[in-house]
C-alpha atoms as a PDB file:
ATOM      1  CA  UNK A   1     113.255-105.700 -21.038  1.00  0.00           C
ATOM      2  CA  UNK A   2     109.722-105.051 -21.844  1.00  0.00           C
ATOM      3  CA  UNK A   3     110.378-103.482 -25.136  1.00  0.00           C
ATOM      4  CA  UNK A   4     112.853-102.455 -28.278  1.00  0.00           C
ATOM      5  CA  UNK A   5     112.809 -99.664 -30.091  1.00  0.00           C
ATOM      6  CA  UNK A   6     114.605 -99.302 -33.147  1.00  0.00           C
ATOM      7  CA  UNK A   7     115.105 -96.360 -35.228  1.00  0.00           C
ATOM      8  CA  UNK A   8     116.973 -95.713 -39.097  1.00  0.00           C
ATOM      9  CA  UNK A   9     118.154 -92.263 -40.422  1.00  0.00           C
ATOM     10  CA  UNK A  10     117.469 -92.545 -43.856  1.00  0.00           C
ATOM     11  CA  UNK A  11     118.353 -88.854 -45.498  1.00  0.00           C
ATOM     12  CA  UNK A  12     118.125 -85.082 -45.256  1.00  0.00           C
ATOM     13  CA  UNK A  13     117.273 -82.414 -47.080  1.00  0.00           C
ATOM     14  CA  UNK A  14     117.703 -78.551 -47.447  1.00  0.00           C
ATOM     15  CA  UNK A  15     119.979 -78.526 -44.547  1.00  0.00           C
ATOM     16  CA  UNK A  16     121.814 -75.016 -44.193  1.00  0.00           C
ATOM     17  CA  UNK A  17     125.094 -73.710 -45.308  1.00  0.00           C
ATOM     18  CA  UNK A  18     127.648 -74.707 -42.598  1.00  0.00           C
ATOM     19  CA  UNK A  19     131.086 -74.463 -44.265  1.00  0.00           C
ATOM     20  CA  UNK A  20     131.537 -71.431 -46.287  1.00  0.00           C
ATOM     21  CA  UNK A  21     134.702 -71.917 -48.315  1.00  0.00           C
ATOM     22  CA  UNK A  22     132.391 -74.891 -49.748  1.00  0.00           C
ATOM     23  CA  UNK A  23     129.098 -73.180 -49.202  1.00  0.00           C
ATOM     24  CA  UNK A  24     128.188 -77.015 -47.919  1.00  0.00           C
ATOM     25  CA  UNK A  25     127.947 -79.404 -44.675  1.00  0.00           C
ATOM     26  CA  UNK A  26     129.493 -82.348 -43.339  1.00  0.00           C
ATOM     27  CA  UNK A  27     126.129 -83.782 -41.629  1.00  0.00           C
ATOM     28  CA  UNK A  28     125.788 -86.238 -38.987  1.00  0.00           C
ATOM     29  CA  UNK A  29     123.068 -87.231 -37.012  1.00  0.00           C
ATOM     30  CA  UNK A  30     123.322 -88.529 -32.794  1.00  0.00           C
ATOM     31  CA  UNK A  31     120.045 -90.719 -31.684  1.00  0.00           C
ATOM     32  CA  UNK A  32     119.267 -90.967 -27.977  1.00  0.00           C
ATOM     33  CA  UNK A  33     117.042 -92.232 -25.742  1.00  0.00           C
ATOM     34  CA  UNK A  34     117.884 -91.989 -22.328  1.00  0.00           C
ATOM     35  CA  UNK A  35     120.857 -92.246 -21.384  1.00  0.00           C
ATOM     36  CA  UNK A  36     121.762 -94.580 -24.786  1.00  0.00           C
ATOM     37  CA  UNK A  37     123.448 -92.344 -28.082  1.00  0.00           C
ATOM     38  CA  UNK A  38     124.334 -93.868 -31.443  1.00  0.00           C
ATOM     39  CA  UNK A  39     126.209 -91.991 -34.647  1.00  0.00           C
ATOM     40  CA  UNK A  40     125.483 -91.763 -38.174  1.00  0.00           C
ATOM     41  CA  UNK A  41     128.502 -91.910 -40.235  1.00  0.00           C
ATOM     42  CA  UNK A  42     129.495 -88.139 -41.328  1.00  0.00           C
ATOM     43  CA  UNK A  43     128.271 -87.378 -44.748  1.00  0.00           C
ATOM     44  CA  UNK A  44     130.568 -85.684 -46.749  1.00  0.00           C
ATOM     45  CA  UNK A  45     129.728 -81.955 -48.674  1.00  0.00           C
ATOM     46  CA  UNK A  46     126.004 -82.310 -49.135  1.00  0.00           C
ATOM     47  CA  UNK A  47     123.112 -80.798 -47.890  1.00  0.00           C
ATOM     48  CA  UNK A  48     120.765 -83.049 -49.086  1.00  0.00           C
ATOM     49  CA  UNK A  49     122.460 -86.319 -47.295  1.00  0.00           C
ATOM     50  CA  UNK A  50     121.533 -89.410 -47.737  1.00  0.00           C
ATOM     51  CA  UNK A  51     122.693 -91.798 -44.890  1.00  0.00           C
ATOM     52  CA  UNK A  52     120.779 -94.513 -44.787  1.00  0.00           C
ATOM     53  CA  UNK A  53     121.902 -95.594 -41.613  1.00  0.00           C
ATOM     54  CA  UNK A  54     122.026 -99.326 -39.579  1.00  0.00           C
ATOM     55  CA  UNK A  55     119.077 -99.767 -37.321  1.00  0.00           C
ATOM     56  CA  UNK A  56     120.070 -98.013 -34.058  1.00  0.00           C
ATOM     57  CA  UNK A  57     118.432-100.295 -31.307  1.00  0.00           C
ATOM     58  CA  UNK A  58     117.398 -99.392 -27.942  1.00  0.00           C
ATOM     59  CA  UNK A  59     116.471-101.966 -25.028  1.00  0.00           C
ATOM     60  CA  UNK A  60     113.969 -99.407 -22.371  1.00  0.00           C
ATOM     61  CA  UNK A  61     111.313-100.249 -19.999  1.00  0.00           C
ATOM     62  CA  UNK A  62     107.856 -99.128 -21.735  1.00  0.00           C
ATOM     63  CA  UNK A  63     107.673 -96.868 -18.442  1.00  0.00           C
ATOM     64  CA  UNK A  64     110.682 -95.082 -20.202  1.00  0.00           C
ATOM     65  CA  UNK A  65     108.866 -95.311 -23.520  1.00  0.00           C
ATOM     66  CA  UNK A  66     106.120 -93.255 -22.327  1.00  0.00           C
ATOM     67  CA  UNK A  67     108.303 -90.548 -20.657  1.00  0.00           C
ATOM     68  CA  UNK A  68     111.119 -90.448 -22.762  1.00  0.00           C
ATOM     69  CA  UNK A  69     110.976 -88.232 -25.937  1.00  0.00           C
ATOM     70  CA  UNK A  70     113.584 -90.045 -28.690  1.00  0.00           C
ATOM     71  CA  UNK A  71     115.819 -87.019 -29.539  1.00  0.00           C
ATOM     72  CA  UNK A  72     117.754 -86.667 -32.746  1.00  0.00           C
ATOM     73  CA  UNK A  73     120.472 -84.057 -33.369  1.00  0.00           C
ATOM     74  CA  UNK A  74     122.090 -83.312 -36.489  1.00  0.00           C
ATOM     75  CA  UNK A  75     125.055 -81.607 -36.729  1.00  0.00           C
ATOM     76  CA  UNK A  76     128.074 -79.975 -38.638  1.00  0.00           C
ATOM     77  CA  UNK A  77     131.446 -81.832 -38.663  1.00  0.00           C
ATOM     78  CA  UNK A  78     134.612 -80.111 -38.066  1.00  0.00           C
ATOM     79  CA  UNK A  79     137.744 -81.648 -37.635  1.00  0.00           C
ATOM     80  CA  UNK A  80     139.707 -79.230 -35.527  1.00  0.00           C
ATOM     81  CA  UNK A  81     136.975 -77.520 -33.879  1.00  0.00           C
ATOM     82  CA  UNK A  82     133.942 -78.348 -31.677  1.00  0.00           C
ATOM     83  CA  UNK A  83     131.105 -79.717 -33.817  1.00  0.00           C
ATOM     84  CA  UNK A  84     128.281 -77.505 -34.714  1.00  0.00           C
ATOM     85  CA  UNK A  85     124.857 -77.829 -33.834  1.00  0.00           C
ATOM     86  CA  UNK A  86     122.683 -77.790 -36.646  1.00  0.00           C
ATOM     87  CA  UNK A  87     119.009 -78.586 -35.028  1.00  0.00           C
ATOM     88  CA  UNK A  88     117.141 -81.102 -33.461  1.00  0.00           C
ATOM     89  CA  UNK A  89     113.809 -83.361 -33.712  1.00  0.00           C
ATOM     90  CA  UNK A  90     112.203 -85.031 -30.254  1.00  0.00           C
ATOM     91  CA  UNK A  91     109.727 -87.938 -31.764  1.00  0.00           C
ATOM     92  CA  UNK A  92     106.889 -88.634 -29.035  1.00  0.00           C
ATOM     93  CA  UNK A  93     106.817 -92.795 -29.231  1.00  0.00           C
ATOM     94  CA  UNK A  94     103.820 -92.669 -27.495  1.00  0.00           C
ATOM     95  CA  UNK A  95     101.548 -93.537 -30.396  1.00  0.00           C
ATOM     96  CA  UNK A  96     102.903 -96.737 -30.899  1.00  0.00           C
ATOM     97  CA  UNK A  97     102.426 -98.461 -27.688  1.00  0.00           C
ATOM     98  CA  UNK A  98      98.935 -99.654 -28.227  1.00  0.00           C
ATOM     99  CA  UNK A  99      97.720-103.012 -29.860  1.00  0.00           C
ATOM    100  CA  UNK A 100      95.692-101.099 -32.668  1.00  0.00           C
ATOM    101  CA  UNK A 101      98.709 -98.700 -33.220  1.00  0.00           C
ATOM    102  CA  UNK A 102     100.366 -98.566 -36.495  1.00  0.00           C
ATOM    103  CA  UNK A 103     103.908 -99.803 -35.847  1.00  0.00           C
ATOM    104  CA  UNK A 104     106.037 -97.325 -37.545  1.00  0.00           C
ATOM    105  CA  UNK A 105     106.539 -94.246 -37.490  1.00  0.00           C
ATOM    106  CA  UNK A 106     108.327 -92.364 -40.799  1.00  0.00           C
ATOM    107  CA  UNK A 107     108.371 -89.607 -42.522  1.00  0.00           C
ATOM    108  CA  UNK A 108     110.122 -86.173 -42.897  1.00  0.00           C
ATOM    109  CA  UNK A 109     110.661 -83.969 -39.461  1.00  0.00           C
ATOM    110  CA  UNK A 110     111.351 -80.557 -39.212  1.00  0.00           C
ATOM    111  CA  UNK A 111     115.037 -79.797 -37.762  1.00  0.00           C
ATOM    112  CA  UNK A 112     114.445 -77.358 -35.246  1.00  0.00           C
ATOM    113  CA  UNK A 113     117.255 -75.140 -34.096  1.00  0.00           C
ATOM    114  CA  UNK A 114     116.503 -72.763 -30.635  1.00  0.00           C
ATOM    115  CA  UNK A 115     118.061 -69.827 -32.230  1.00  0.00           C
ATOM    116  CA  UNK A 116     117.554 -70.007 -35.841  1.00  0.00           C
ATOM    117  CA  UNK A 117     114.268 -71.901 -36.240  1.00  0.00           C
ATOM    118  CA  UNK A 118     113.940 -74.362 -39.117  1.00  0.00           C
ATOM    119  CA  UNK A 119     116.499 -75.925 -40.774  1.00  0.00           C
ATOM    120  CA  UNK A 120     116.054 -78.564 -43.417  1.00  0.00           C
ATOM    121  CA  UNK A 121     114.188 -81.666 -42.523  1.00  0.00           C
ATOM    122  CA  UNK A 122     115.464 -85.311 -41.930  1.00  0.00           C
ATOM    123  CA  UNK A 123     113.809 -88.432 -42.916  1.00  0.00           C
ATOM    124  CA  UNK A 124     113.166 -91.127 -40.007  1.00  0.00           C
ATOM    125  CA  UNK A 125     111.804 -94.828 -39.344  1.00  0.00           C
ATOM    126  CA  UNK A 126     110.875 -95.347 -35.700  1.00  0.00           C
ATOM    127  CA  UNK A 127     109.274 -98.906 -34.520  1.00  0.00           C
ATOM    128  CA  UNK A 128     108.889-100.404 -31.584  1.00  0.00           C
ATOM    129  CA  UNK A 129     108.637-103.955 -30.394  1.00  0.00           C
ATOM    130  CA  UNK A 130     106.655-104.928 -26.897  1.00  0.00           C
ATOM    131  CA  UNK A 131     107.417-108.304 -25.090  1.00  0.00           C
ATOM    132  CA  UNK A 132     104.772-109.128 -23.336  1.00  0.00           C
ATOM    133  CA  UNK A 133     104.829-107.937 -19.335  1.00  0.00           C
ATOM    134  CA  UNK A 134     102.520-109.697 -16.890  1.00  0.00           C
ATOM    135  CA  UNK A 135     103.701-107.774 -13.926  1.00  0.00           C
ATOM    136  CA  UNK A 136     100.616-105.674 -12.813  1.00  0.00           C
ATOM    137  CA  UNK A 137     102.221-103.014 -10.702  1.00  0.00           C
ATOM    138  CA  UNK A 138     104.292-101.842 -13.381  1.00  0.00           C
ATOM    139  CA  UNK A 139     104.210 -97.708 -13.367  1.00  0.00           C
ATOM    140  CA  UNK A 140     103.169 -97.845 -17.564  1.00  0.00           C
ATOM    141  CA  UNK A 141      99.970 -97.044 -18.938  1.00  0.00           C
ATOM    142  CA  UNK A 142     100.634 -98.373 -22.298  1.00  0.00           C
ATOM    143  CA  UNK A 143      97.519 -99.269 -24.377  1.00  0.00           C
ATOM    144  CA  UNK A 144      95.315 -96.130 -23.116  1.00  0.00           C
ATOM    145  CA  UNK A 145      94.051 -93.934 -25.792  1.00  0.00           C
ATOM    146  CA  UNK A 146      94.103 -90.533 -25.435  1.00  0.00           C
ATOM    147  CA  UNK A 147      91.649 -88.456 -27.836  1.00  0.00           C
ATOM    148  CA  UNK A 148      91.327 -84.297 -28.160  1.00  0.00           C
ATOM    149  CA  UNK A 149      88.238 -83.950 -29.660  1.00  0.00           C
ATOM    150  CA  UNK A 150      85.658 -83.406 -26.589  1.00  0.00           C
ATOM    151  CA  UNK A 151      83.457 -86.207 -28.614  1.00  0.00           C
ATOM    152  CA  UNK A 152      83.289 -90.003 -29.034  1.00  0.00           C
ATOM    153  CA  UNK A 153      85.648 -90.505 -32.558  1.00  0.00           C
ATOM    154  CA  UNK A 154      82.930 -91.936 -34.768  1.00  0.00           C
ATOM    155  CA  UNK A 155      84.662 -95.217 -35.106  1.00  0.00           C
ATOM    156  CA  UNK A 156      84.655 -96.099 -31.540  1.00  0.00           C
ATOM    157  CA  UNK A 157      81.530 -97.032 -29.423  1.00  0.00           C
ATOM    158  CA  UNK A 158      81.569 -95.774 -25.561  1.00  0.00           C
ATOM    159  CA  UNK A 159      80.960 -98.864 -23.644  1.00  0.00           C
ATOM    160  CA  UNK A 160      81.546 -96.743 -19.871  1.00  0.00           C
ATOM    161  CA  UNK A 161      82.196 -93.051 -19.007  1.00  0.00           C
ATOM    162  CA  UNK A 162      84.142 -93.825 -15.726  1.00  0.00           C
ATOM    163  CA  UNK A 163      84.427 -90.112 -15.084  1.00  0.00           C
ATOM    164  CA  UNK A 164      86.773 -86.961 -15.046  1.00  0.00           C
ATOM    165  CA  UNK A 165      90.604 -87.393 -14.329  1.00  0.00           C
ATOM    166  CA  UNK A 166      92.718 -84.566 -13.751  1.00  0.00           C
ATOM    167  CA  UNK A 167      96.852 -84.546 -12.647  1.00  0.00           C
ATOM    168  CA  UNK A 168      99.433 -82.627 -12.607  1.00  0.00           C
ATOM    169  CA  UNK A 169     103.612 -82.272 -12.951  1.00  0.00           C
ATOM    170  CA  UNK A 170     105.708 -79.698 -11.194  1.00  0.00           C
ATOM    171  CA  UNK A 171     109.310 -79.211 -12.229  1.00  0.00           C
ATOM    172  CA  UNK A 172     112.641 -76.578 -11.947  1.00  0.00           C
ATOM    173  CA  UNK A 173     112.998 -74.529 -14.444  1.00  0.00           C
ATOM    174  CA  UNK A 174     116.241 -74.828 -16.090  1.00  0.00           C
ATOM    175  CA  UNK A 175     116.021 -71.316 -17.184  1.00  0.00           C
ATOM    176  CA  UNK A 176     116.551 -70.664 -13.007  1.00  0.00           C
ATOM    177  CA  UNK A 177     119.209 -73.037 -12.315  1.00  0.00           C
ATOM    178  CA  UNK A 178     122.181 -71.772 -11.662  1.00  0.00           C
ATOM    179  CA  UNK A 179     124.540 -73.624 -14.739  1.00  0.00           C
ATOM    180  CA  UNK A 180     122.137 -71.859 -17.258  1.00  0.00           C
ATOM    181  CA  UNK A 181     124.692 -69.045 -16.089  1.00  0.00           C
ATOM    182  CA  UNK A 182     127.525 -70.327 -17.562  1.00  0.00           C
ATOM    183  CA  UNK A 183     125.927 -72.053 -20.616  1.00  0.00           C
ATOM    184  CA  UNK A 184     125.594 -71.351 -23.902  1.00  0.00           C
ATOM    185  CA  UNK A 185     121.667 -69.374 -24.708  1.00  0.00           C
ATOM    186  CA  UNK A 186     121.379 -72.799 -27.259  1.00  0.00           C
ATOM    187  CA  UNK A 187     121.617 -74.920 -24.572  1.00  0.00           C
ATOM    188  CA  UNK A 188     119.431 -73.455 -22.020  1.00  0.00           C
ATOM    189  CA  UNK A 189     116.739 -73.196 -24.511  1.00  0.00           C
ATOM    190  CA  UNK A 190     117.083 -77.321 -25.404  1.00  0.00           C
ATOM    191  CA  UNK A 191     117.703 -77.660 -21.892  1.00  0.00           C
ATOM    192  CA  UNK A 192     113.789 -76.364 -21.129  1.00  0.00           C
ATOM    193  CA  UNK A 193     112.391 -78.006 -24.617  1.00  0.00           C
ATOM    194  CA  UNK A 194     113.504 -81.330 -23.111  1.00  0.00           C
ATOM    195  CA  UNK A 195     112.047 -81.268 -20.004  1.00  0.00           C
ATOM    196  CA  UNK A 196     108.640 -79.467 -21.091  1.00  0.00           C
ATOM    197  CA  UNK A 197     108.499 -83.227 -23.576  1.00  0.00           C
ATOM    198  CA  UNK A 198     109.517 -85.366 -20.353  1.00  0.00           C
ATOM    199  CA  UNK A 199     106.927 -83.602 -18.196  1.00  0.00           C
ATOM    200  CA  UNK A 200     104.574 -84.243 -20.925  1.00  0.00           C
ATOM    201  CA  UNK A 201     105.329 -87.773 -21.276  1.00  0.00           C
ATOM    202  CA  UNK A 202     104.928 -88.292 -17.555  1.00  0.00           C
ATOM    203  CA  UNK A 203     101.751 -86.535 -17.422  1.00  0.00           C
ATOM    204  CA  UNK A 204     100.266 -88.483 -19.762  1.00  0.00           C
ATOM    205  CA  UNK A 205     101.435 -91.926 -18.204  1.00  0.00           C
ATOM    206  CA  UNK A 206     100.296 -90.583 -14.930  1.00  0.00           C
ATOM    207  CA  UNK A 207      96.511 -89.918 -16.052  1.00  0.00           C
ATOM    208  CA  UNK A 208      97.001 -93.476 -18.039  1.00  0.00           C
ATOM    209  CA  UNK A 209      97.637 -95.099 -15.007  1.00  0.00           C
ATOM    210  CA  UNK A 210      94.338 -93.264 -13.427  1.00  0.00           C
ATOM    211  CA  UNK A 211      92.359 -94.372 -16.369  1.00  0.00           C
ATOM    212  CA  UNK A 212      93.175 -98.157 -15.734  1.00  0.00           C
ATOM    213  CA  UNK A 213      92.561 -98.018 -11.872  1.00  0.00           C
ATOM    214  CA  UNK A 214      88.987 -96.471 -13.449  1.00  0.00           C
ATOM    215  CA  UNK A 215      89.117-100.016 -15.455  1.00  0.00           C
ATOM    216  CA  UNK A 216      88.681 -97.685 -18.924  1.00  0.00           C
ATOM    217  CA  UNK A 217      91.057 -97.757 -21.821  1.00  0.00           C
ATOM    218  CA  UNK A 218      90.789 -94.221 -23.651  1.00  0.00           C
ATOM    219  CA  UNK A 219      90.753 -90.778 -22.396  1.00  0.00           C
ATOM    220  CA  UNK A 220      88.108 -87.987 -24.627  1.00  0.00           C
ATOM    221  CA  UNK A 221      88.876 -84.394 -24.404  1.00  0.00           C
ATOM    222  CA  UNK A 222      92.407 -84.341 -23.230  1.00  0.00           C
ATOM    223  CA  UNK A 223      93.788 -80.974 -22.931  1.00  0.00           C
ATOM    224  CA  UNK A 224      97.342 -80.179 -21.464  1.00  0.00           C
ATOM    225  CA  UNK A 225      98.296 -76.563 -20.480  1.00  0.00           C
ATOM    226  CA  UNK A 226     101.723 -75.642 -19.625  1.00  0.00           C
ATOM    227  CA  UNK A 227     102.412 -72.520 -17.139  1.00  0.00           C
ATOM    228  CA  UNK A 228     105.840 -71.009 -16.596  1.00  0.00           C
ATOM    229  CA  UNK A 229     105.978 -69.573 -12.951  1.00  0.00           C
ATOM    230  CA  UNK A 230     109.100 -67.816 -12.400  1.00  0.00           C
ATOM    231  CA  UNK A 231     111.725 -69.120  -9.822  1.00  0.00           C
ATOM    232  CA  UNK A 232     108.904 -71.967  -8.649  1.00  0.00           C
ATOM    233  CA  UNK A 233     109.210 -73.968 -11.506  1.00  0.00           C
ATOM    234  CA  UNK A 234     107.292 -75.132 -14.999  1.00  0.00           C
ATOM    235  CA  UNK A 235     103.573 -76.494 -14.383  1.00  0.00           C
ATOM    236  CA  UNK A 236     101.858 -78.913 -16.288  1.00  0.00           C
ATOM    237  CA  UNK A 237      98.374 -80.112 -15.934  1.00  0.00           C
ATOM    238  CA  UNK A 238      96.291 -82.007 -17.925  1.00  0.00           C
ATOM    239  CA  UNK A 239      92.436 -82.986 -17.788  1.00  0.00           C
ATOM    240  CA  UNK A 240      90.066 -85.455 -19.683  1.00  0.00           C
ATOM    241  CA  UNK A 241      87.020 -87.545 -19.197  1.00  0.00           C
ATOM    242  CA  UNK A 242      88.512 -91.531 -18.803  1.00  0.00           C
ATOM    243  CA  UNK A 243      86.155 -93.983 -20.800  1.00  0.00           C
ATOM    244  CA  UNK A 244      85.761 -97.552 -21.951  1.00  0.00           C
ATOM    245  CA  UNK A 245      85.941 -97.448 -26.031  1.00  0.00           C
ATOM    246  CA  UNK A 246      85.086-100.565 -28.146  1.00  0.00           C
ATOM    247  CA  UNK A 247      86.415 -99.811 -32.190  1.00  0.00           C
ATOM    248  CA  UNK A 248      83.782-100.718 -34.462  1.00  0.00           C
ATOM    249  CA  UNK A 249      84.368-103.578 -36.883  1.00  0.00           C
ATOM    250  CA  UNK A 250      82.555-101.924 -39.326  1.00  0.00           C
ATOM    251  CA  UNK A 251      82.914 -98.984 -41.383  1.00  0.00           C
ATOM    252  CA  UNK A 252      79.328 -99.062 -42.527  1.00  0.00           C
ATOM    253  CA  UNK A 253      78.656 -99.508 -38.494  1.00  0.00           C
ATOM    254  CA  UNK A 254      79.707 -95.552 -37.800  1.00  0.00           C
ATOM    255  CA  UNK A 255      78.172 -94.051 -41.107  1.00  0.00           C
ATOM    256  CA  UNK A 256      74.967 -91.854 -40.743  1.00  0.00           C
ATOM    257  CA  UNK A 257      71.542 -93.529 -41.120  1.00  0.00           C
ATOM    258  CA  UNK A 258      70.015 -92.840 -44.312  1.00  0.00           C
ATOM    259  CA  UNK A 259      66.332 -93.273 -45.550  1.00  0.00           C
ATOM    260  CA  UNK A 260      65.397 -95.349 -48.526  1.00  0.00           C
ATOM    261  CA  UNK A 261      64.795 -93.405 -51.517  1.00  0.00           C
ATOM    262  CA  UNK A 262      60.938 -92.431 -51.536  1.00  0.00           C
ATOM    263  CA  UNK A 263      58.366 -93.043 -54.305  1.00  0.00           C
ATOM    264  CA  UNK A 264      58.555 -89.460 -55.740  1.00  0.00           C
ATOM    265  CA  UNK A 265      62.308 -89.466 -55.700  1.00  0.00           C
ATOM    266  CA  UNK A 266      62.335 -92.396 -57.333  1.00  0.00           C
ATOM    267  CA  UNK A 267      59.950 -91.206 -60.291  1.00  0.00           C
END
């Protein structure tokens, strides 16, 4: 396996009212990537829990990486019933598959529910560990940069502007399939908010891989635009101009020129 990715539920906080003869929650959090799910334990009349979980570790192809939003779920424990779902938070792990990357990822996340919007926020570590991979026909386009401003960043030096690259990713739309008849409104709406971050993930990857054929390493100006279009499916396209960036070793190197200081100024 080309790479690991490991993630740690630390805690939440203001998570909403789930049990009302306690006006608390029993919270638990499920972690997947791909087809791979791990548990928190269930914390117990809190909502404001504070897990601190095991590392949950994940063995994927850096193809998957790329494609595959990591998707956390926290929900409501009941004992005799179904669980409940309280919200969920997809983590892009795209950032950190780059040499100059930082190699964490933490920090407080929004819980997003479909139906009720925000609720509460939940406190993640996400790192990821690459083996090295020789194999030059792999499909990943790991270590391509992708920028949104439409200018050189200002610590960065364009070396090459290879030129424009465009693609695009055409998918059903779950919200025409014919289970989202007998499914819950919840789940049709997660259903579509998944594959809108997979088609985004792929995109990406796929104008990566264009970028290296162009021999460049970054992409300036990249701009995504998503198009629902009825019964023939979600649309996404994306453009950019692919380049050849070297960082500057120098912060001094990317400041603004300045004059010396002139004789009147000085007196």
């Amino acid at each position: 396996m080309p790479g690991k990715l490991k993630v740690k539920i630390v805690a939440g906080r203001h998570l909403p009212v789930m049990d009302r003869a306690s006006d608390l929650t029993d919270a638990f959090v499920e972690v997947k990537f791909g087809n791979t799910t791990f548990k928190t334990d269930v914390y117990l009349k809190s909502l404001n829990p504070q897990w601190n979980s095991e590392w949950f570790k994940f063995e994927v192809d850096d193809e998957d990486l790329q494609d595959e939003p990591l998707q956390i779920t926290v929900l409501d424990h009941d004992t005799y019933s179904a669980n409940d779902a309280i919200g969920k938070v997809y983590i892009d792990i795209d950032p950190l598959l780059y040499s100059e990357a930082a190699t964490v990822i933490s920090g407080w996340f929004p819980i997003y529910d479909t139906i009720h919007g925000i609720r509460g926020e939940i406190n993640v570590i996400v790192k990821v560990d690459l083996f090295n991979d020789l194999n030059r026909f792999r499909q990943s386009s790991c270590g391509v940069k992708f920028f949104c401003t439409t200018s050189i960043p200002k610590c960065y030096r364009a070396v090459i502007i290879h030129g424009f690259v465009e693609e695009l990713v055409v998918n059903e739309d779950p919200e025409y399939q014919w289970i989202d008849r007998i499914r819950t409104p919840r789940a049709s709406n997660e259903a579509r908010q998944r594959l809108i971050s997979l088609m985004s993930g792929e995109l990406q990857r796929k104008i990566g891989l264009k970028v290296l054929e162009m021999r460049g390493n970054a992409v300036v100006g990249y701009l995504q635009c998503f198009d629902l279009e009825g019964e023939s499916g979600l649309v996404v396209r994306a453009i950019g101009t692919a380049c050849t960036l070297d960082k500057l070793s120098s912060p001094a190197a990317f400041l603004p020129a300045c004059n010396s200081p002139s004789k009147e100024m000085k007196e």
